[in-house]
Structures are given as C-alpha cells and as structure tokens.
N, C-alpha and C. Protein backbone atom coordinates (compact mmCIF):
# COMPACT_ATOMS: atom_id res chain seq x y z
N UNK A 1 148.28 157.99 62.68
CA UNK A 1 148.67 156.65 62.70
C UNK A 1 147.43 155.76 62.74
N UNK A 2 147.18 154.78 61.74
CA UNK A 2 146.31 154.05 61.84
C UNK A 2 146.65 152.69 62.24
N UNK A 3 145.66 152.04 63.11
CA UNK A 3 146.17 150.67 64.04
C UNK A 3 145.73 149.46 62.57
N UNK A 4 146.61 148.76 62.08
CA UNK A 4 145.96 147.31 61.11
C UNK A 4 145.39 146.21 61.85
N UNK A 5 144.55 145.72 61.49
CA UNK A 5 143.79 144.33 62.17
C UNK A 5 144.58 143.51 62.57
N UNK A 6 144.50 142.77 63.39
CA UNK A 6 145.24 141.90 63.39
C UNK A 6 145.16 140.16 62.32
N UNK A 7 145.97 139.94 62.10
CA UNK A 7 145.39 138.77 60.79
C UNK A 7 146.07 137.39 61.72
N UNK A 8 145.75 136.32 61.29
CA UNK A 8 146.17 135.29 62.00
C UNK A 8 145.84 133.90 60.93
N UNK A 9 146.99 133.68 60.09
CA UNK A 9 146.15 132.63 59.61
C UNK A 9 145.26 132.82 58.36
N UNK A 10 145.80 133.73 57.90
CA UNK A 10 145.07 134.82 56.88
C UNK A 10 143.48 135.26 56.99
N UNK A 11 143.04 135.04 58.67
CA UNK A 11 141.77 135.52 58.94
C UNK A 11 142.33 136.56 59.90
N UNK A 12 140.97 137.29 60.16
CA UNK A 12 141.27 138.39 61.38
C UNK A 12 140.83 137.63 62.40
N UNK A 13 141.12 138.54 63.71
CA UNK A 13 141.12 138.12 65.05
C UNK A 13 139.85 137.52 65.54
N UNK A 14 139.02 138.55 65.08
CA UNK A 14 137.63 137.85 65.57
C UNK A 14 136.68 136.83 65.10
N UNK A 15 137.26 136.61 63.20
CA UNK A 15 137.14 135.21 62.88
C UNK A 15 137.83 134.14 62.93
N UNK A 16 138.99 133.87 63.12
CA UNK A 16 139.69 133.01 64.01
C UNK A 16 139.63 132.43 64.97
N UNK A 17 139.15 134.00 66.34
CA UNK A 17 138.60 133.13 67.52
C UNK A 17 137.10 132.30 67.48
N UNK A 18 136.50 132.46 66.39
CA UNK A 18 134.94 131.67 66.64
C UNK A 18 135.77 130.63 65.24
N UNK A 19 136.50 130.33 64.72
CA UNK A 19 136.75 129.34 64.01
C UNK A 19 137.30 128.52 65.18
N UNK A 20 138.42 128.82 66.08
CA UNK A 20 138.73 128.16 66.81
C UNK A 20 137.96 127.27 67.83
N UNK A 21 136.23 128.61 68.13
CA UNK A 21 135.63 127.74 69.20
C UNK A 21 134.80 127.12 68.59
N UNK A 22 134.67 126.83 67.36
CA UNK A 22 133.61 126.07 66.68
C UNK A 22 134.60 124.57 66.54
N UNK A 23 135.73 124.92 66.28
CA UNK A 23 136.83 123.56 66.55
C UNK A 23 137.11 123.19 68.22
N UNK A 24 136.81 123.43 69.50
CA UNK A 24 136.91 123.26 70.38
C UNK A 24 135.67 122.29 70.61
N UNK A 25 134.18 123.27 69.85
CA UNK A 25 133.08 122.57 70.24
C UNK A 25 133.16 121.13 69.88
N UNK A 26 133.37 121.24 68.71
CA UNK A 26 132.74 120.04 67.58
C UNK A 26 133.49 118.70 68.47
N UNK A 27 135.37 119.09 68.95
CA UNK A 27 136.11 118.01 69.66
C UNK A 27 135.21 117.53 70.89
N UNK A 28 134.69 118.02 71.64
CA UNK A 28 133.79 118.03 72.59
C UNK A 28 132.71 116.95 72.32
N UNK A 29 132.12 117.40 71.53
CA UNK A 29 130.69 116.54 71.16
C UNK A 29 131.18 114.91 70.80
N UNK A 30 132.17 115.37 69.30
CA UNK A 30 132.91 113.89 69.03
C UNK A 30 133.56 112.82 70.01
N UNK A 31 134.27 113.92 71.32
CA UNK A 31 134.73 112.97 72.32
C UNK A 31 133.16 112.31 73.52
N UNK A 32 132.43 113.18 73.02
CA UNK A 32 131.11 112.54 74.12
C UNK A 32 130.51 111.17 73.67
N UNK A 33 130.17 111.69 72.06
CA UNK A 33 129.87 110.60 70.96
C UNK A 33 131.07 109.54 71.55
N UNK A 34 132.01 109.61 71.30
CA UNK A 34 133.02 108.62 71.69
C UNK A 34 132.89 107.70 72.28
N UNK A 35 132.69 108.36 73.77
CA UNK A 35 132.52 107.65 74.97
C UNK A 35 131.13 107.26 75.51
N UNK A 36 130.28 107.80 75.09
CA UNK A 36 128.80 106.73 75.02
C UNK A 36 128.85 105.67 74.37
N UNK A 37 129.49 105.71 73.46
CA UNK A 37 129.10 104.44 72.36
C UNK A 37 130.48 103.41 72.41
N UNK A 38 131.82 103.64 73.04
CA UNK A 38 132.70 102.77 73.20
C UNK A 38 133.13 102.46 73.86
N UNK A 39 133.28 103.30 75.04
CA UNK A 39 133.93 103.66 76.27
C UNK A 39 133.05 103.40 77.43
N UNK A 40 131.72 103.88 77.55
CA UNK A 40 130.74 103.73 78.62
C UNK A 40 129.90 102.39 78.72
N UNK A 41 129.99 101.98 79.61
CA UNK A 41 128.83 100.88 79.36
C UNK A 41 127.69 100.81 80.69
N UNK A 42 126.40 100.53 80.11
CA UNK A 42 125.36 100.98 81.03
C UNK A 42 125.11 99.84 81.60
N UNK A 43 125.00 99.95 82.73
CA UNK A 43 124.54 99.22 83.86
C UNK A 43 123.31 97.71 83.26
N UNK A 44 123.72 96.91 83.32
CA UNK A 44 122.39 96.05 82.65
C UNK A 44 121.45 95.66 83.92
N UNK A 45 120.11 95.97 83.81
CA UNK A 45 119.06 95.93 85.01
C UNK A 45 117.87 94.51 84.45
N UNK A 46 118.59 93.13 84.61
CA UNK A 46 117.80 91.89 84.34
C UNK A 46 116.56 92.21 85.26
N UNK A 47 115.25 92.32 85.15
CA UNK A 47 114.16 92.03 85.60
C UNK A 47 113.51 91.19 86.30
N UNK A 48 113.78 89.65 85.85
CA UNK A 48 113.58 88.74 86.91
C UNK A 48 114.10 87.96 87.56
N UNK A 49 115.65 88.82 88.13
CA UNK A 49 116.54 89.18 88.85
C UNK A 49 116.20 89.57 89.93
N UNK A 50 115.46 90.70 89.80
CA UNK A 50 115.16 91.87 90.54
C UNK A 50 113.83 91.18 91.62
N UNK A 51 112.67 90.93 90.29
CA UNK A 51 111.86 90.27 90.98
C UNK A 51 112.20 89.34 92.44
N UNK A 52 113.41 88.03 91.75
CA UNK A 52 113.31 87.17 92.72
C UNK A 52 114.27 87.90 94.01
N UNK A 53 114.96 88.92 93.75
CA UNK A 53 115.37 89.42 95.49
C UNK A 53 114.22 90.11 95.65
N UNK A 54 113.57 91.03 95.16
CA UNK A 54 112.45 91.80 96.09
C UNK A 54 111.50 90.17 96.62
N UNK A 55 111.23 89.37 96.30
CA UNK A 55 110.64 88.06 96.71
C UNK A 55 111.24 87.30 98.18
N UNK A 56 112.67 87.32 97.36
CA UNK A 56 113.59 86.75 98.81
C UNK A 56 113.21 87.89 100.40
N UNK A 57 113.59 89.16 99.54
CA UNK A 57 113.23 90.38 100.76
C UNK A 57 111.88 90.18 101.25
N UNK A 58 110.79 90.25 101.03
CA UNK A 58 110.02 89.85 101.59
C UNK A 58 109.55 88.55 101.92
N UNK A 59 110.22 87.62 101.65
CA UNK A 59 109.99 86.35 102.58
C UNK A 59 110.94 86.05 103.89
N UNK A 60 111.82 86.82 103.62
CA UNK A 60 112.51 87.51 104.67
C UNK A 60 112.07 87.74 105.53
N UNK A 61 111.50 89.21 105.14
CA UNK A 61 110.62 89.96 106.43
C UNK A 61 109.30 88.86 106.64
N UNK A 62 108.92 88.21 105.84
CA UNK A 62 107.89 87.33 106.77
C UNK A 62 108.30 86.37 107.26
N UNK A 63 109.36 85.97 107.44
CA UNK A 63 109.63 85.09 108.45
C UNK A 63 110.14 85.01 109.70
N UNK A 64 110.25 86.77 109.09
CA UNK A 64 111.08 87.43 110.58
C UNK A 64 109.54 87.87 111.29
N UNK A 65 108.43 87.83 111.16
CA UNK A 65 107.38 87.79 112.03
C UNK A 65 107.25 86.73 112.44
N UNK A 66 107.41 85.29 111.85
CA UNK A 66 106.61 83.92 112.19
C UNK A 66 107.74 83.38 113.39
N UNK A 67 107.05 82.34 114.19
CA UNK A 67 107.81 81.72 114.74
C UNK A 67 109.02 81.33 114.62
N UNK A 68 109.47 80.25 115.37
CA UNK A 68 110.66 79.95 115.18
C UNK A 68 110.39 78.27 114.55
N UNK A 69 109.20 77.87 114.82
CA UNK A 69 108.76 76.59 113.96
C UNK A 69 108.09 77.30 112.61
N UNK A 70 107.81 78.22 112.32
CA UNK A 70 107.37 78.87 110.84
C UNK A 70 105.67 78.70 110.62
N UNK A 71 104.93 78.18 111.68
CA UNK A 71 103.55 78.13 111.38
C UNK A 71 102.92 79.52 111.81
N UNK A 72 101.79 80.02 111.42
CA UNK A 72 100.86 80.65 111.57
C UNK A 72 100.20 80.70 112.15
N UNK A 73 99.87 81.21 113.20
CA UNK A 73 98.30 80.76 114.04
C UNK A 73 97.40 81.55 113.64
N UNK A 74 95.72 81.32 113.72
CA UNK A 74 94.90 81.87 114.02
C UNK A 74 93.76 81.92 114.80
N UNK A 75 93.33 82.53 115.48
CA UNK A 75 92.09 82.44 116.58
C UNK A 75 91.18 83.26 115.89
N UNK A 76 89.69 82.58 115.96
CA UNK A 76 88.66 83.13 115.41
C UNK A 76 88.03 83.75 116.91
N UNK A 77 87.64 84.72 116.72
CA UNK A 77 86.40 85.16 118.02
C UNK A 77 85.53 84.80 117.30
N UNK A 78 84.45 84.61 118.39
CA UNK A 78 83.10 84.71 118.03
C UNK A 78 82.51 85.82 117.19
N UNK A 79 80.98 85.25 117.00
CA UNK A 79 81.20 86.41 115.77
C UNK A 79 79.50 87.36 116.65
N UNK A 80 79.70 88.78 115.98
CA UNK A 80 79.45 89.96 116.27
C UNK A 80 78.35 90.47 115.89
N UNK A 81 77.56 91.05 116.77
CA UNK A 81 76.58 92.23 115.52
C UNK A 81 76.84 93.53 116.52
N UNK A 82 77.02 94.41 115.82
CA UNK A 82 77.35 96.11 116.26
C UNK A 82 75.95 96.65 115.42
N UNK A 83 75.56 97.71 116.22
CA UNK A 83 74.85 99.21 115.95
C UNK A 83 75.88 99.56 115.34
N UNK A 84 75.54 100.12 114.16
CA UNK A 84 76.57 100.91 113.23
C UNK A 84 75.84 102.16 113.35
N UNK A 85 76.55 103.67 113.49
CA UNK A 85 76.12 104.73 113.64
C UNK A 85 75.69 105.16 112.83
N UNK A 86 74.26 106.21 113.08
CA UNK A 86 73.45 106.46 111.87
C UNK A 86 73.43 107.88 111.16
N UNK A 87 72.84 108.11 110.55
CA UNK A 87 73.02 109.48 110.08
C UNK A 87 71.59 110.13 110.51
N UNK A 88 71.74 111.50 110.61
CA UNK A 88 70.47 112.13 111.09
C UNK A 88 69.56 111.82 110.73
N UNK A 89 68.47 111.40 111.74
CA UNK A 89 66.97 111.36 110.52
C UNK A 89 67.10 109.63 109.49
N UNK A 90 68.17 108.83 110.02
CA UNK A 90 68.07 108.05 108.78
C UNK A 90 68.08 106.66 109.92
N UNK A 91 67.82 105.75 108.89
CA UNK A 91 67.62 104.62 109.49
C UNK A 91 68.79 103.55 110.41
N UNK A 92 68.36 102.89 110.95
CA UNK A 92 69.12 101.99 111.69
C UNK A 92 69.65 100.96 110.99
N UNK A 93 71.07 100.94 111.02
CA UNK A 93 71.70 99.75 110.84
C UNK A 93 72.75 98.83 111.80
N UNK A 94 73.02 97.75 111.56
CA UNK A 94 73.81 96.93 112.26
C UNK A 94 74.58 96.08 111.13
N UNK A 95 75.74 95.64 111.88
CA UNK A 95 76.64 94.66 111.38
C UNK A 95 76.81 93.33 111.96
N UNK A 96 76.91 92.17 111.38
CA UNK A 96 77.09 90.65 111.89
C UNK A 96 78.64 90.54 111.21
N UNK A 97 79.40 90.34 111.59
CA UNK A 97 80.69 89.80 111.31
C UNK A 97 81.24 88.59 112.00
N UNK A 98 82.39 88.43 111.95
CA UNK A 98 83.00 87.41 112.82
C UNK A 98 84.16 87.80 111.84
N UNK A 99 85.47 87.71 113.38
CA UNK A 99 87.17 88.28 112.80
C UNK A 99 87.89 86.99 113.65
N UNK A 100 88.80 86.70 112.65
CA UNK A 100 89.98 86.20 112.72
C UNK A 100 91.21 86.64 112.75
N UNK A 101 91.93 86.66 114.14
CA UNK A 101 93.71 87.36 113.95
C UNK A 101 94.64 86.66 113.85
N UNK A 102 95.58 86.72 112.53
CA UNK A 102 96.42 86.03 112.57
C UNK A 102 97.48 86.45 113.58
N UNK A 103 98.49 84.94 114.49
CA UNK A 103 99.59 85.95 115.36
C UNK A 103 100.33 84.71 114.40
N UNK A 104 101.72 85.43 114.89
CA UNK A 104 103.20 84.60 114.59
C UNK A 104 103.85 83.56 115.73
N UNK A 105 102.90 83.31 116.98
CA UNK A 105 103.48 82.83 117.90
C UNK A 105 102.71 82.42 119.06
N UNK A 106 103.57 81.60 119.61
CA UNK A 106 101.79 80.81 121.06
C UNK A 106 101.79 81.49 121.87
N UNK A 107 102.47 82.58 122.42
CA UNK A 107 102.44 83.18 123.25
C UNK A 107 101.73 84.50 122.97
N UNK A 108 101.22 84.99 121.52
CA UNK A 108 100.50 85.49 120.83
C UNK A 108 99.24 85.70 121.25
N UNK A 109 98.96 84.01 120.43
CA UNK A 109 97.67 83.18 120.89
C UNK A 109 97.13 83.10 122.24
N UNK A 110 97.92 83.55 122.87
CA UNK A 110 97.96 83.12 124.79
C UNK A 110 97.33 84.11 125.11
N UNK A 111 98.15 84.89 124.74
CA UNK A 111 97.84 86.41 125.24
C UNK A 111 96.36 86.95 124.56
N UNK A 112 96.30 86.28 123.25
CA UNK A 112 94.48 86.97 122.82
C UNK A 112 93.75 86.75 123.37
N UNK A 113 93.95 85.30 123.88
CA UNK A 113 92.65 84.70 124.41
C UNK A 113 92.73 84.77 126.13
N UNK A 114 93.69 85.69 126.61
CA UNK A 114 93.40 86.05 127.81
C UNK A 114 93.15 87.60 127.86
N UNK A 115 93.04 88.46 126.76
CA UNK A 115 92.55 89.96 126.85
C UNK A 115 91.16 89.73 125.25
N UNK A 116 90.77 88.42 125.10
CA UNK A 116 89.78 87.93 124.86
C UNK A 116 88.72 89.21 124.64
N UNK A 117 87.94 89.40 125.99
CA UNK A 117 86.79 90.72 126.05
C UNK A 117 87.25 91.68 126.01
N UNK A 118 88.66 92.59 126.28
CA UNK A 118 88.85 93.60 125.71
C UNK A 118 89.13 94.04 124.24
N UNK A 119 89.45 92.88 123.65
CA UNK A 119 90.06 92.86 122.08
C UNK A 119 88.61 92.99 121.74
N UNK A 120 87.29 91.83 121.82
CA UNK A 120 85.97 92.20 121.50
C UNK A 120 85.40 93.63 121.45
N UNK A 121 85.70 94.29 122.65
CA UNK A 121 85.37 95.53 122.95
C UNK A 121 85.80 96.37 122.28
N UNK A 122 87.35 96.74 121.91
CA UNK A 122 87.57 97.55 120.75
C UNK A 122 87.19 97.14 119.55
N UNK A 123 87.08 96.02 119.00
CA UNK A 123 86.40 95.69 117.71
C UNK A 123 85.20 95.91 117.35
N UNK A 124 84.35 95.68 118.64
CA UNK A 124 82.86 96.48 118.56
C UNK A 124 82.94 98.25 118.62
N UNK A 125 83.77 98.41 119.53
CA UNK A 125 84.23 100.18 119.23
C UNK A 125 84.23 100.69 118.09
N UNK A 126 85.05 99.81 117.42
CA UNK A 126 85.45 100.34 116.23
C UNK A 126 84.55 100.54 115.13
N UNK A 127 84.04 99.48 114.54
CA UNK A 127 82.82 99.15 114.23
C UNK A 127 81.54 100.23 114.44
N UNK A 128 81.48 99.64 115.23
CA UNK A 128 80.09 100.65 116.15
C UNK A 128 80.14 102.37 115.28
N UNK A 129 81.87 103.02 115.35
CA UNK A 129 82.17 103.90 114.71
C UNK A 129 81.62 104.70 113.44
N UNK A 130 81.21 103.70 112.62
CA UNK A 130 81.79 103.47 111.14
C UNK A 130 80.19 103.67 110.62
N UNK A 131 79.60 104.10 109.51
CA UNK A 131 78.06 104.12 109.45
C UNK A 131 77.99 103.30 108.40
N UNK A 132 76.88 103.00 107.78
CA UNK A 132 76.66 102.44 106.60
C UNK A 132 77.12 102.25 105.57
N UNK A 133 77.03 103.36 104.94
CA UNK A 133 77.63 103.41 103.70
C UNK A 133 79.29 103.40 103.86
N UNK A 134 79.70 103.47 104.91
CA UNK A 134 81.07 103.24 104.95
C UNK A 134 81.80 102.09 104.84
N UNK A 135 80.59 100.86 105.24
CA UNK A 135 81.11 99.80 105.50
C UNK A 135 80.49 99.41 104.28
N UNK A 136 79.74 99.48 103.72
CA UNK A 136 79.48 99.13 102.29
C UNK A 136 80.58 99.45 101.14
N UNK A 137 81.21 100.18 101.25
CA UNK A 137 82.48 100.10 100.20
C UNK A 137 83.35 99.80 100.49
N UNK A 138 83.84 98.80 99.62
CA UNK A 138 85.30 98.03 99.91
C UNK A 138 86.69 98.37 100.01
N UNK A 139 86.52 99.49 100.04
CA UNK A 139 87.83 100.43 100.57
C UNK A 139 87.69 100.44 102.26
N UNK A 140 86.96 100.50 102.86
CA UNK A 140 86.45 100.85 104.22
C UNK A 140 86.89 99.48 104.48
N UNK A 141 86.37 98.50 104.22
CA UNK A 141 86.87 97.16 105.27
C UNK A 141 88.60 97.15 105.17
N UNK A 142 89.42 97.36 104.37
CA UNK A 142 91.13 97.40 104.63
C UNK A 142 91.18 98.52 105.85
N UNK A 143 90.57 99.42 105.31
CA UNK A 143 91.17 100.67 106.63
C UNK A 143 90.83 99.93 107.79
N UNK A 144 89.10 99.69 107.85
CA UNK A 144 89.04 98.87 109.38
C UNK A 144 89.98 97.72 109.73
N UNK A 145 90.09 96.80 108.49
CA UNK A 145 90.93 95.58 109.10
C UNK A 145 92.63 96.17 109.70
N UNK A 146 92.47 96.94 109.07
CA UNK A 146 94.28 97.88 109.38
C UNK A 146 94.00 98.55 110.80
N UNK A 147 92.61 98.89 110.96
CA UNK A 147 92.84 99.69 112.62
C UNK A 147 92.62 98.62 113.43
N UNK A 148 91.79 97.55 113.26
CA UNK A 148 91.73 96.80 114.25
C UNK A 148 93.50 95.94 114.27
N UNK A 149 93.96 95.32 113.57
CA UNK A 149 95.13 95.20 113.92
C UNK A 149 96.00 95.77 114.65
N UNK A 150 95.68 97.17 114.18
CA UNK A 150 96.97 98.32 115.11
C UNK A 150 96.23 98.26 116.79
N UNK A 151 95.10 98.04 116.39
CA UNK A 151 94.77 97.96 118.13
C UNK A 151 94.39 96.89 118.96
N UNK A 152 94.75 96.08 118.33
CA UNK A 152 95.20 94.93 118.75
C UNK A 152 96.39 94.89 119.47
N UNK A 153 97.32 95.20 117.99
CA UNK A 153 98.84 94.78 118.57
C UNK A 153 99.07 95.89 119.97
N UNK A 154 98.09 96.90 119.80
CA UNK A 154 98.26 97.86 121.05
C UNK A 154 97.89 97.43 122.67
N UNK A 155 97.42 96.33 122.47
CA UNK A 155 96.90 95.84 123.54
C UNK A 155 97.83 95.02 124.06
N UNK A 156 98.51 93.46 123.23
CA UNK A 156 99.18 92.52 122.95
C UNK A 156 100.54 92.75 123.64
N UNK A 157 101.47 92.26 124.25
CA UNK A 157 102.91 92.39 124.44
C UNK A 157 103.62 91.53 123.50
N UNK A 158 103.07 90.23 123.50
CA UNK A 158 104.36 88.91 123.43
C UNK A 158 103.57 88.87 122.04
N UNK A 159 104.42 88.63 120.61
CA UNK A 159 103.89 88.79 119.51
C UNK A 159 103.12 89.87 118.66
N UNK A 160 103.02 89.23 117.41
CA UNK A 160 102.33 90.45 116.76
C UNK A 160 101.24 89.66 116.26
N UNK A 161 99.99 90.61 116.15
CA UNK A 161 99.14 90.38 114.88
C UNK A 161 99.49 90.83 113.83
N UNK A 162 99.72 89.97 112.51
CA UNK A 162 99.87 90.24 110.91
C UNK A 162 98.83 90.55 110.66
N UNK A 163 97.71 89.96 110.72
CA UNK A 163 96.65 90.32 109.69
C UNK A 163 95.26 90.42 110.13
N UNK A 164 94.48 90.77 109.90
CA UNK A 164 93.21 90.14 110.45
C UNK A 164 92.01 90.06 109.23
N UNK A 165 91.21 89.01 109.47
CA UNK A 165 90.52 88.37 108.43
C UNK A 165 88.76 88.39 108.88
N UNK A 166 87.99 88.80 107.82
CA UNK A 166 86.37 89.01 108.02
C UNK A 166 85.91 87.62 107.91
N UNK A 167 84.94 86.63 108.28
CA UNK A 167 84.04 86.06 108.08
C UNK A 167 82.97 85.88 108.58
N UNK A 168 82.17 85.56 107.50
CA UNK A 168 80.64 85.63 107.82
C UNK A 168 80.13 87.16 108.01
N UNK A 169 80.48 88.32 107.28
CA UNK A 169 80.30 89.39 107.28
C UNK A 169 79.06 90.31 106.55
N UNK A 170 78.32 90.94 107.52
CA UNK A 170 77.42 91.03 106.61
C UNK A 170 76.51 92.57 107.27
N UNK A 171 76.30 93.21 106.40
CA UNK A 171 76.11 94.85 107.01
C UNK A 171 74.35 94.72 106.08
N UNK A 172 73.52 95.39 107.39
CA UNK A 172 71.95 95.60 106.81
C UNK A 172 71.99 96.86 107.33
C-alpha cells in the first residue's frame, strides 16, 4: 500500500503551508505599513516649548533659594594671600585673591559676618591646599569655588550660599 501526498488546492502540503505563511507574512507588514502611516501619530516635540519650561523650571528653583523680597545679597571678605603648597625641590608660591559669597537672605548675611574668621580660615585652608599649577588652570578655580561653597554652607545654618565669586585674583 502506498500512502498519496496530500494535495490541497492543487499544491501539496508542504507548498501550501509556506504559500500560506508567506500570505500571513506579507498581511502583517501591510497592516504595520498601515498603521504607521494612517493610524499612528507621533508625538510632536516643539523645541522652544521645551526651552521656555526648562527656563520656567529653573527660575523656579532660583527663586526657591532667594528671599522672600527676591534680592541677592553679597558680602565681600577681605582679600587674601595664602602659601600655596609646593612641590619638592620647587619654588615658592602664593596666592592674593579676594571672595565674594552670594546668600539668598539677611539672616545669611548675619550669620557670615558673625563666623566671619572661621569662613576666612577654611578658605585659606583650602587654598593653602592646592599648588601652582593647579590654580593656574581654569578648571581648578570651579572645583575650588564649588568646595568653598560646600564649606561654607557647612558652617552656615540660616540660608544658603549660591555661589561664590573671585576678585582681584592673582597666583605668582
């Protein structure tokens, strides 16, 4: 007894089933095609949209530092010369600066100018730290202006320091 193919359609079984999945595929793709191009619609991302809330957001957050009258303060200290640390065998240098901290508030201000000589003291610390050539590239003064802030505000209760500012700065 011999078994006959099976026919379907006047094809056999096993060309039928890949005719069929080549007609399954193709519906597939056509319904994707479909729906990208008639059906879907992409999100539209306006640009200076975007801009003016990231703008709003951060005027936001800066106002959520400033007072409640919206001014700025700043107190200048006097200004500085530090021994800047040397390298073996190499020559002596020093720094003349003078720093300005911005606070958000009078009670800020109150408070600097009553921990006054300790705020000096870590700023010369810090400083003092740092050697020559460190303070000669302008990458080095953000990091310092960023530590002296943080240790500032570490000192500080009532307010924050935002920022702090170099003048009259000058490294030999």
């Amino acid at each position: 007894m011999r078994l006959r193919p099976t026919i379907i359609m006047g094809h056999s079984l096993p060309v039928f089933l890949l005719i069929l999945l080549n007609v399954f595929a193709t519906t597939g793709v056509l319904g994707y095609v479909y729906y990208m191009k008639k059906v879907y619609k992409s999100p539209t991302v306006k640009e200076l949209e975007e801009r003016k809330k990231i703008q709003a957001m951060a005027k936001a957050e800066r106002n959520a530092f400033l007072a409640a009258d919206g001014r700025v303060r700043i107190l200048r200290l006097p200004e500085m010369n530090v021994n800047l640390r040397t390298q073996v065998g190499g020559k002596n240098h020093y720094a003349s600066f003078a720093v300005a901290l911005e606070c958000n508030n009078k009670a800020c201000i109150a408070e600097l100018k009553f921990f006054r000589a300790k705020i000096e003291d870590k700023i010369q610390s810090l400083v003092g730290t740092r050697s020559f050539n460190e303070l000669s590239m302008g990458q080095a003064i953000y990091r310092l202006k960023h530590d002296i802030t943080q240790k500032v505000n570490g000192i500080i209760r009532e307010g924050t320091v935002n920022d702090t500012f170099f003048y009259n700065y000058l490294v030999q």
